[in-house]
C-alpha atoms as a PDB file:
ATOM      1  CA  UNK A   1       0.000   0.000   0.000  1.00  0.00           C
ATOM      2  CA  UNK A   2       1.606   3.402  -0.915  1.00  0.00           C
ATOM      3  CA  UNK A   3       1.097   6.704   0.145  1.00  0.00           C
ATOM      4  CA  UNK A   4      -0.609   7.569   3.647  1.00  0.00           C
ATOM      5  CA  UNK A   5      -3.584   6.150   5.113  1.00  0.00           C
ATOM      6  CA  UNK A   6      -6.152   8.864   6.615  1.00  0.00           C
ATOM      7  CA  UNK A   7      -8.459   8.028   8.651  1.00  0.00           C
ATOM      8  CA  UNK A   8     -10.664  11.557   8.914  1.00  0.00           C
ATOM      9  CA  UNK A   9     -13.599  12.642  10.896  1.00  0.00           C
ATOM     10  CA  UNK A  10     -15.970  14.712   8.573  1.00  0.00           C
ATOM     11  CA  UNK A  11     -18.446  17.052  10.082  1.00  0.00           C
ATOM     12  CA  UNK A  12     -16.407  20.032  11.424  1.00  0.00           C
ATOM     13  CA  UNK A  13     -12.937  18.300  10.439  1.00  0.00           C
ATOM     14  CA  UNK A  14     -13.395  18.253   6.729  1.00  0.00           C
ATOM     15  CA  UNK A  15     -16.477  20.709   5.634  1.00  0.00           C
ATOM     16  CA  UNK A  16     -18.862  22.320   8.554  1.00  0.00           C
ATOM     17  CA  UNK A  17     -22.570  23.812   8.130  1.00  0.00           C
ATOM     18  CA  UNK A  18     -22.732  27.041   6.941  1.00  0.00           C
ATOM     19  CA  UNK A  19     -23.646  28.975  10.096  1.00  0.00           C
ATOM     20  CA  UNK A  20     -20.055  27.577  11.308  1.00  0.00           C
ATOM     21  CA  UNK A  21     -17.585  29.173   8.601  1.00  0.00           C
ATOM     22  CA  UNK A  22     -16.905  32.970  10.018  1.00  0.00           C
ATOM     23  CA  UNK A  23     -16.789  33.997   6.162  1.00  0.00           C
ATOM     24  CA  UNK A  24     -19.666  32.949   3.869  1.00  0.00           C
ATOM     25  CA  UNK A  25     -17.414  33.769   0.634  1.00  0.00           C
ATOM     26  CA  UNK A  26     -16.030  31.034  -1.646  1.00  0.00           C
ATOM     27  CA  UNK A  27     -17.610  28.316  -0.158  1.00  0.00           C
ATOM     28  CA  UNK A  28     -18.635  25.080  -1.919  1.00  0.00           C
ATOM     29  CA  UNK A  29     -21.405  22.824  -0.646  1.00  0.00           C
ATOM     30  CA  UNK A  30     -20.464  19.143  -0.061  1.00  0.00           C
ATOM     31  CA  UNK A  31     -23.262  17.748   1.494  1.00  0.00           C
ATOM     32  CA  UNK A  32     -27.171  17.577   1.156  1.00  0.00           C
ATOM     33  CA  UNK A  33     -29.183  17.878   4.987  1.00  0.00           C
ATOM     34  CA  UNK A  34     -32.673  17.025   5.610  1.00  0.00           C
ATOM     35  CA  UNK A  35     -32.979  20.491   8.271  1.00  0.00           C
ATOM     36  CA  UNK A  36     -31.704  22.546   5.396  1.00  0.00           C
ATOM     37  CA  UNK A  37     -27.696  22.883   7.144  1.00  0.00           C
ATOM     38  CA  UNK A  38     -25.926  21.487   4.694  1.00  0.00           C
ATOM     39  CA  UNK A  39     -22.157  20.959   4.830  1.00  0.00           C
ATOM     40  CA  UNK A  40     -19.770  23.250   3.015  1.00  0.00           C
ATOM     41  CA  UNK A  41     -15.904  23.569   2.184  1.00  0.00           C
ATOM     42  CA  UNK A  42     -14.073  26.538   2.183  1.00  0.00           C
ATOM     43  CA  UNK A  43     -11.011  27.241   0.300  1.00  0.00           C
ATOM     44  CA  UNK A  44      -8.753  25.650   3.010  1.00  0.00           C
ATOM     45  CA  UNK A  45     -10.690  22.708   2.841  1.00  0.00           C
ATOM     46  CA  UNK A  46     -10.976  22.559  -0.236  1.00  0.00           C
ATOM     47  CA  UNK A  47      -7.249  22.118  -0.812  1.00  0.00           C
ATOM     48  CA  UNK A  48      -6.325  19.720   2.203  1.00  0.00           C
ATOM     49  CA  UNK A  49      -8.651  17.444   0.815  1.00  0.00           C
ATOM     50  CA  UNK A  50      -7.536  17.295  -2.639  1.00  0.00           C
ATOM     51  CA  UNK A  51      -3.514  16.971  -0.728  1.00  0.00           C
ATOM     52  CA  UNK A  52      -4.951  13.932   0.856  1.00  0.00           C
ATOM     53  CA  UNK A  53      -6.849  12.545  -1.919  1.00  0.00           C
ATOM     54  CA  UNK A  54      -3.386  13.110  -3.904  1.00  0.00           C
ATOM     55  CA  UNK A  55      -1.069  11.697  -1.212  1.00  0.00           C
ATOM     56  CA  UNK A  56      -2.900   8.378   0.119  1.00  0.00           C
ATOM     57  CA  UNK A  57      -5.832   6.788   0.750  1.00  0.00           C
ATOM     58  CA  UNK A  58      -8.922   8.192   2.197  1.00  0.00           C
ATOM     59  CA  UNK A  59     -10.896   6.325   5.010  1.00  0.00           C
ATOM     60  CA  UNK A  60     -14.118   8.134   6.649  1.00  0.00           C
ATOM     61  CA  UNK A  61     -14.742   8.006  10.135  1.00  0.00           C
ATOM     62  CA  UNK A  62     -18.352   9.352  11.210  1.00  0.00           C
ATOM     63  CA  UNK A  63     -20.846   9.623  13.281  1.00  0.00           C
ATOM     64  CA  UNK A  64     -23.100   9.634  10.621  1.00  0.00           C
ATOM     65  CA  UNK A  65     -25.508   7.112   9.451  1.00  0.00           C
ATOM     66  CA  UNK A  66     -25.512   4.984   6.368  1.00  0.00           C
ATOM     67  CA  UNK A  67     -28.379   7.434   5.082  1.00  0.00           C
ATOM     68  CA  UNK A  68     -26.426  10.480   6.553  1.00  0.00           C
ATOM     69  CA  UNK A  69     -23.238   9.291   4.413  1.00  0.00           C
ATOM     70  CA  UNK A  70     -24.937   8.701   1.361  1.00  0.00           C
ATOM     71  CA  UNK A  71     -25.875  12.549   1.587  1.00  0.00           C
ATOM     72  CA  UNK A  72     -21.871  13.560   1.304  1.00  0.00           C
ATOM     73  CA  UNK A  73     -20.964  14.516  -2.059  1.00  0.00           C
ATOM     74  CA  UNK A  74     -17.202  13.828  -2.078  1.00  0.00           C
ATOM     75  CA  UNK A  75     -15.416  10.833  -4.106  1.00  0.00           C
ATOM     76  CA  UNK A  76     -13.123   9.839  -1.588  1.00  0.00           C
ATOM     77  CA  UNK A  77     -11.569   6.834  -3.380  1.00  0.00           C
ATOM     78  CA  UNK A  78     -12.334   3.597  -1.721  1.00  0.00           C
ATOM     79  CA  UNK A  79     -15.566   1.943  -0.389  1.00  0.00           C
ATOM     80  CA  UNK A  80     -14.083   1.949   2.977  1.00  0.00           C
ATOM     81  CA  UNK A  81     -15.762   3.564   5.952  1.00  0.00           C
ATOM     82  CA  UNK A  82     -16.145   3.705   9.210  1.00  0.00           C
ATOM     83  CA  UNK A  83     -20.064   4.605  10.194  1.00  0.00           C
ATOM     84  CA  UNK A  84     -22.518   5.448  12.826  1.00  0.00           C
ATOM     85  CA  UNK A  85     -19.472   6.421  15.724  1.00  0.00           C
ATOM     86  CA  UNK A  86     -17.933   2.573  14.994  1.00  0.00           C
ATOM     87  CA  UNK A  87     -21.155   0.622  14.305  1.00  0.00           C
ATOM     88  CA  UNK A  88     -20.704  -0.298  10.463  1.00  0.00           C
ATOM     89  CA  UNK A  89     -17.102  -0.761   8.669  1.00  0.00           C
ATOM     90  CA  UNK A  90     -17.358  -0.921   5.439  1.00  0.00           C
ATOM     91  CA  UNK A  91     -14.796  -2.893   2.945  1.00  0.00           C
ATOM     92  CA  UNK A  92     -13.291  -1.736  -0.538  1.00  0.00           C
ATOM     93  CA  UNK A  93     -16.041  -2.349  -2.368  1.00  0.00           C
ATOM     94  CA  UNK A  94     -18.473  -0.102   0.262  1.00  0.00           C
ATOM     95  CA  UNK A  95     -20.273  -3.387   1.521  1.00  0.00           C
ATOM     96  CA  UNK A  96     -20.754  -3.653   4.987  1.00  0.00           C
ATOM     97  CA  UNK A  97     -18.317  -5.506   7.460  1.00  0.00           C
ATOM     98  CA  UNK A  98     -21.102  -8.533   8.334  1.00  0.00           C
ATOM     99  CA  UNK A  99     -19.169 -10.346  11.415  1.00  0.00           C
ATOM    100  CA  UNK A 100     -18.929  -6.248  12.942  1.00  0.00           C
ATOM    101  CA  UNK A 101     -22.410  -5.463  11.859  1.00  0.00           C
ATOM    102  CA  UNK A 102     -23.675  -8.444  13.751  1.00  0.00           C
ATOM    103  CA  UNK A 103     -20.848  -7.937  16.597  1.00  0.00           C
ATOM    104  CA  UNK A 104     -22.534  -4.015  16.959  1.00  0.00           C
ATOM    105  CA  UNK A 105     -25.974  -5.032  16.573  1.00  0.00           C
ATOM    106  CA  UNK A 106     -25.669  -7.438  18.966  1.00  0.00           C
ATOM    107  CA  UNK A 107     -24.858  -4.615  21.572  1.00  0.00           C
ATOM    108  CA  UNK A 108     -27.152  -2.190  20.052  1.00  0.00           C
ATOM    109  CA  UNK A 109     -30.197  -4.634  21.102  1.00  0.00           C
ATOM    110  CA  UNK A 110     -29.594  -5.124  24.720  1.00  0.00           C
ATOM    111  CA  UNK A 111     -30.242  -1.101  24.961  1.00  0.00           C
ATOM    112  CA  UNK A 112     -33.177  -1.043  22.965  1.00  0.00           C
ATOM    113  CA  UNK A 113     -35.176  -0.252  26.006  1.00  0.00           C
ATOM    114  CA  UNK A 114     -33.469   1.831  27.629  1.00  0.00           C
ATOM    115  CA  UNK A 115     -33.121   3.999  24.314  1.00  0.00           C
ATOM    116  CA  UNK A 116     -37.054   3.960  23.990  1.00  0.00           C
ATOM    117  CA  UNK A 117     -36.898   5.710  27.579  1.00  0.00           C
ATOM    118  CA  UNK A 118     -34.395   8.076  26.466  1.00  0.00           C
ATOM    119  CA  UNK A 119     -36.595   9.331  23.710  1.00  0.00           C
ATOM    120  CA  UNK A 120     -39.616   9.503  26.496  1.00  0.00           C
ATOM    121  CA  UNK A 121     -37.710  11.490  28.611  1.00  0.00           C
ATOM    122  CA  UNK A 122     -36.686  13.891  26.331  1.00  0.00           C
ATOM    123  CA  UNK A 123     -39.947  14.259  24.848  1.00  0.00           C
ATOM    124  CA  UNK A 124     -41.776  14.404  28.110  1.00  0.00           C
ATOM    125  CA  UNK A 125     -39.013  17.637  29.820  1.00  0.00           C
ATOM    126  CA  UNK A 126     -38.310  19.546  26.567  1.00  0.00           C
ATOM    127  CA  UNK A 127     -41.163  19.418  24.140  1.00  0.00           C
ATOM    128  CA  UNK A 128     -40.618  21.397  21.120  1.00  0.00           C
ATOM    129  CA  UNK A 129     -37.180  22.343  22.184  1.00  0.00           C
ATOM    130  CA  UNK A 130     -35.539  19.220  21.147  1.00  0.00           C
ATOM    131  CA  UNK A 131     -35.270  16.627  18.749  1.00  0.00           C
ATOM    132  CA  UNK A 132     -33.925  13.196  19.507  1.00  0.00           C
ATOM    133  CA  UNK A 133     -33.783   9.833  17.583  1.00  0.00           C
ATOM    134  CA  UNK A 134     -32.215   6.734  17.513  1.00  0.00           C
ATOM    135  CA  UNK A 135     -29.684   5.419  15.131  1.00  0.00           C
ATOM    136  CA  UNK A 136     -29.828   2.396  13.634  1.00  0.00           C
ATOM    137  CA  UNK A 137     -27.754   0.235  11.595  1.00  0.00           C
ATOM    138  CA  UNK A 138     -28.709  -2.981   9.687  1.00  0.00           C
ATOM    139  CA  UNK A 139     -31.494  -3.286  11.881  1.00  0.00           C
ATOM    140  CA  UNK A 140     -30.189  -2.604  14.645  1.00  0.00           C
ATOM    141  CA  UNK A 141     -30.427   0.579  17.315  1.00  0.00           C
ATOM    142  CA  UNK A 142     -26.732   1.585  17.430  1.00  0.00           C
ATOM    143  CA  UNK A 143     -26.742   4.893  19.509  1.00  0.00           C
ATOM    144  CA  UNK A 144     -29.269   7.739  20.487  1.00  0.00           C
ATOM    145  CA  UNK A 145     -28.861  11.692  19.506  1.00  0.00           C
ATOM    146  CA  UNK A 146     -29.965  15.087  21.367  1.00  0.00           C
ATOM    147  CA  UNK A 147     -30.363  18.462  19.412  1.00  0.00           C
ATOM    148  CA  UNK A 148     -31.617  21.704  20.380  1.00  0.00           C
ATOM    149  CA  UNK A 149     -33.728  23.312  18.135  1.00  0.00           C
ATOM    150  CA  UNK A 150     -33.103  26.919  19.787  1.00  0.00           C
ATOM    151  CA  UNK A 151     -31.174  29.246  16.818  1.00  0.00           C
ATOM    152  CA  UNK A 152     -29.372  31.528  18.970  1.00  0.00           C
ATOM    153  CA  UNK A 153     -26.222  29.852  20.577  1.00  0.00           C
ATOM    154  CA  UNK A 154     -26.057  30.232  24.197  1.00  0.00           C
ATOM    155  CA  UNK A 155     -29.654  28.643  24.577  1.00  0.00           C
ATOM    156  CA  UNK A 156     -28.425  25.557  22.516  1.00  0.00           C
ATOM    157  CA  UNK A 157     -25.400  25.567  25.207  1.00  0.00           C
ATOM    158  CA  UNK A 158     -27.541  26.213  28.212  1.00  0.00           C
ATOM    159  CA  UNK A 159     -30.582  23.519  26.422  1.00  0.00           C
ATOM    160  CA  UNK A 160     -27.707  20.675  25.604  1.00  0.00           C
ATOM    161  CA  UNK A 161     -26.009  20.585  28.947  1.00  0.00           C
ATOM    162  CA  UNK A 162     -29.614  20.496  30.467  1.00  0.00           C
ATOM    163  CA  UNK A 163     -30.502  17.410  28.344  1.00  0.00           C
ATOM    164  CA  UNK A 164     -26.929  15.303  29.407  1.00  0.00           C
ATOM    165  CA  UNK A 165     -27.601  16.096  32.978  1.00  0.00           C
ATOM    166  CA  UNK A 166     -31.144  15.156  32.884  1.00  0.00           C
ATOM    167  CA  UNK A 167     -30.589  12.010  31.139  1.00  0.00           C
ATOM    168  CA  UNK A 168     -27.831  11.104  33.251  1.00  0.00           C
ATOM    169  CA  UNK A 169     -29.429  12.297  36.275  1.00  0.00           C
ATOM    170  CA  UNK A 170     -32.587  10.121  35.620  1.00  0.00           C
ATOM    171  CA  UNK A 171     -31.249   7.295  34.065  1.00  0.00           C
ATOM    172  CA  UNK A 172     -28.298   4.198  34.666  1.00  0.00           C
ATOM    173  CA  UNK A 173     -26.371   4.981  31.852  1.00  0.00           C
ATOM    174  CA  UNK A 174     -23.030   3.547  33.044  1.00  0.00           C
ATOM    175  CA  UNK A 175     -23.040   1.249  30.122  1.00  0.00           C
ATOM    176  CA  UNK A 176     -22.313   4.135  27.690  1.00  0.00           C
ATOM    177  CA  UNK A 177     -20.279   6.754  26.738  1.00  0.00           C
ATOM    178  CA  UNK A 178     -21.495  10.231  26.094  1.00  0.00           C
ATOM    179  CA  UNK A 179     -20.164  12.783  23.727  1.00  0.00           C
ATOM    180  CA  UNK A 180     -21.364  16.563  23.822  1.00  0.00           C
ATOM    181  CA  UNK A 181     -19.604  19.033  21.240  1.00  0.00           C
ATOM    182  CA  UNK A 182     -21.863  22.035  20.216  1.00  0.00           C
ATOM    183  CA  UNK A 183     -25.609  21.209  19.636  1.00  0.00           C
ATOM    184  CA  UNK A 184     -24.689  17.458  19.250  1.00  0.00           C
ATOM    185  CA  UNK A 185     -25.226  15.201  22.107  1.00  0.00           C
ATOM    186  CA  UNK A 186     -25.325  11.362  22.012  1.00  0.00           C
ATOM    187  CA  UNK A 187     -25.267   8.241  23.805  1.00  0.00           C
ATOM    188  CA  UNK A 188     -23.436   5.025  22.240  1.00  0.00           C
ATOM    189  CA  UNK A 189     -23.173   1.799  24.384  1.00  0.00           C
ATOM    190  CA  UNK A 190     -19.916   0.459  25.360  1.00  0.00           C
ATOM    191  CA  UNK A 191     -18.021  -1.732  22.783  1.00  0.00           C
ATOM    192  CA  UNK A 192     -19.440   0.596  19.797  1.00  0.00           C
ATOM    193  CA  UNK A 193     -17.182   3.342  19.025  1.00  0.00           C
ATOM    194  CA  UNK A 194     -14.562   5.178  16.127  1.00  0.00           C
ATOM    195  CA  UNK A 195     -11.666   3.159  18.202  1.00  0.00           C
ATOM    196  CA  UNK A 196     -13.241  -0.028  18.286  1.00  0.00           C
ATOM    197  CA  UNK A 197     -14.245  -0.286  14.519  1.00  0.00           C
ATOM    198  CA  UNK A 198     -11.176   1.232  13.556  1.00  0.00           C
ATOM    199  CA  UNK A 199      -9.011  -0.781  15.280  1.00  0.00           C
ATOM    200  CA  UNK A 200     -11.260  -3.838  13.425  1.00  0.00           C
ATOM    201  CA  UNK A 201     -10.615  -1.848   9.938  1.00  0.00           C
ATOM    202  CA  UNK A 202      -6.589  -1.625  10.473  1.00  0.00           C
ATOM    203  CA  UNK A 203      -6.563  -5.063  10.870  1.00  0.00           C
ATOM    204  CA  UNK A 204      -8.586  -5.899   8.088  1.00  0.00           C
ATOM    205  CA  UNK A 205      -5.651  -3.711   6.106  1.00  0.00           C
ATOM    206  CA  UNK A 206      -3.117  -5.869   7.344  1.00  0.00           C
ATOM    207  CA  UNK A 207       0.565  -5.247   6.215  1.00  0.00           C
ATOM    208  CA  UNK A 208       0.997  -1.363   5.239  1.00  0.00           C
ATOM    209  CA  UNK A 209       4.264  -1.745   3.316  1.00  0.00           C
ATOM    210  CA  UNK A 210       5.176   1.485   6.076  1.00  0.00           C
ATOM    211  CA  UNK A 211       2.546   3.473   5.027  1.00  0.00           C
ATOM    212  CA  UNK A 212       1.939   5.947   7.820  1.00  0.00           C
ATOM    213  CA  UNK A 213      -1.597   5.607   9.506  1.00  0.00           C
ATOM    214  CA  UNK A 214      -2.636   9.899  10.218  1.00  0.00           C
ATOM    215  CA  UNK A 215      -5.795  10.452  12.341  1.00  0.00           C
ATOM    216  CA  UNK A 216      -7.781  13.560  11.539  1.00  0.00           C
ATOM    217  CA  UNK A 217     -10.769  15.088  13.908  1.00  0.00           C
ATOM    218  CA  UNK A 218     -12.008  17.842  16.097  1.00  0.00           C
ATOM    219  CA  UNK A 219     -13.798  16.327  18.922  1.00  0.00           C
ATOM    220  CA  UNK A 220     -12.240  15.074  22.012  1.00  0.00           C
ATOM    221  CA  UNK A 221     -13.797  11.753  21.736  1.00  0.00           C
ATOM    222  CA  UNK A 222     -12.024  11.687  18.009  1.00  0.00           C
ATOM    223  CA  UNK A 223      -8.776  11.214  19.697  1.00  0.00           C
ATOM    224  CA  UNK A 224      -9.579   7.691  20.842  1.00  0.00           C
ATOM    225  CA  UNK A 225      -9.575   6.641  17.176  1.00  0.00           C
ATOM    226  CA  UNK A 226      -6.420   9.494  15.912  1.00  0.00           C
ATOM    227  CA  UNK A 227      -4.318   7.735  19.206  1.00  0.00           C
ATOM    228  CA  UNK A 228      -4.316   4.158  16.722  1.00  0.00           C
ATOM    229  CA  UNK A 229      -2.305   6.373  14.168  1.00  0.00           C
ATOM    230  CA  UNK A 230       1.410   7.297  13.841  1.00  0.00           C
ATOM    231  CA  UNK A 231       0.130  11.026  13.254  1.00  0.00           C
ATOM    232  CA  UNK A 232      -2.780  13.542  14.144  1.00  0.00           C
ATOM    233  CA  UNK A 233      -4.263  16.314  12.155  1.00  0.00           C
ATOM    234  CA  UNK A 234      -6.813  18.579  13.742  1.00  0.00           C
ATOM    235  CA  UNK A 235      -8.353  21.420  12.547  1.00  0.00           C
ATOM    236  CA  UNK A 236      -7.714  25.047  14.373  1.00  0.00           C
ATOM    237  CA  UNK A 237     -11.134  25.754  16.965  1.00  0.00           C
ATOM    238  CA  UNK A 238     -12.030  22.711  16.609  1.00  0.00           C
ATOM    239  CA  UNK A 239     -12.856  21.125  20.542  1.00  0.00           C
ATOM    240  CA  UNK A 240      -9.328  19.762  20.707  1.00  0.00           C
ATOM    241  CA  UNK A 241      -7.812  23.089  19.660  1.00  0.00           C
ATOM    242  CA  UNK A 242      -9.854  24.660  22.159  1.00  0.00           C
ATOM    243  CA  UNK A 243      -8.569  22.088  24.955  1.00  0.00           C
ATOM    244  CA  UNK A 244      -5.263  22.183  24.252  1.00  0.00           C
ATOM    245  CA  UNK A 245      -5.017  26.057  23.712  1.00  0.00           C
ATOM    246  CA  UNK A 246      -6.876  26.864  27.085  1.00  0.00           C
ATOM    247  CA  UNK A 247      -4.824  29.269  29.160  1.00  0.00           C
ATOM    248  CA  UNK A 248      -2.781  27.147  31.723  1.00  0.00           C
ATOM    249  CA  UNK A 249      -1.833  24.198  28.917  1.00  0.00           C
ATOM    250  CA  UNK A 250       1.350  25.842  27.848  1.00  0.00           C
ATOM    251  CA  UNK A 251       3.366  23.699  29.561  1.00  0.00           C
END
């Protein structure tokens, strides 16, 4: 295998919704949303992706669905994927991993109920303020998802941290791990995640030839899956940025 190997968060790492890039000018839309926020690139972006497209191999890592993907406009050169924060990899030819699909679903199940109380809870404490759903894959319930549907952003702050403390305040939900960054909150059970699957993927890659494995994200919980590679890549404000650039983590 020549060149690199990148394995590359999307949303936020790659392209971001429009209300996210400070400057509206030269942007180019990569992605098609059901709410209307579709996912653009901006001339930065733009160019780091065609540098990686040009220098290696290019391996999604996402939170988004199977549906969500399919809604990303960019050829990135090989079937493989990872999906739904670690529940689907998919091989060269863009078919679904089987023995991890039925590994994942076979977690996903067991919180089945506890996902339908989730969605009660929410519904029954926020109303019209939220949205929530469950994801699933191949059948299967793979994770659960929180959004606010305020506009402004300090009530999407205030109405997000509200929702992870309720849930977690109400509910056992020691079996899973949460992630919170901006208005997107979710809940994935234990033994589904970007690490998990990609750890799974590498293997299925077997011998490199050298090729350097380089992790790209912005989210904290990203670096789970960018600690597997030799190198990381993260974008500036991006929720690691922010972390690691916080007054007092200078060293």
């Amino acid at each position: 295998m020549s060149g690199c190997i990148y394995l590359t968060d999307l949303d936020d790492t790659l392209f971001r919704s429009l209300v996210k890039h400070p400057d509206p000018v030269g942007l180019t839309r990569v992605t098609t949303a059901t709410n209307g926020h579709h996912g653009h690139m901006n001339a930065a972006q733009r160019g780091l992706f065609a540098a990686l497209r040009s220098t290696g191999h290019v391996i999604p890592v996402t939170a988004r669905s199977s549906d969500a993907f399919a809604r990303v406009h960019l050829d990135f050169g090989t079937g493989r994927a990872v999906l739904a924060n670690g529940a689907v990899v998919r091989d060269e030819t863009g078919r679904p991993d089987s023995d991890w699909s039925d590994h994942t679903g076979r977690i996903g199940r067991r919180f089945d109920p506890l996902f339908g109380e989730m969605s009660a809870l929410i519904r029954a404490e926020f109303g019209e303020a939220a949205r929530s759903w469950v994801v699933a894959e191949e059948g299967a319930p793979v994770y659960f998802c929180v959004k606010m549907n305020a506009a402004e952003e300090l009530a999407v702050r205030e109405g997000i941290t509200a929702a992870r403390d309720l849930l977690s305040g109400r509910l056992d939900l020691s079996g899973m791990w949460a992630h919170l960054n901006g208005n997107n909150l979710s809940f994935t059970p234990i033994g589904i995640s970007k690490r998990d699957a990609c750890l799974h993927l590498i293997e299925r890659l077997g011998d490199r030839g050298g090729a350097p494995l380089i992790g790209l994200g912005d989210s904290l919980t990203d670096l789970s899956f960018m600690g597997l590679c030799d190198f990381m890549m993260i974008p500036s404000r991006s929720q690691i940025a922010t972390r690691i650039l916080q007054p007092g983590c200078d060293g």
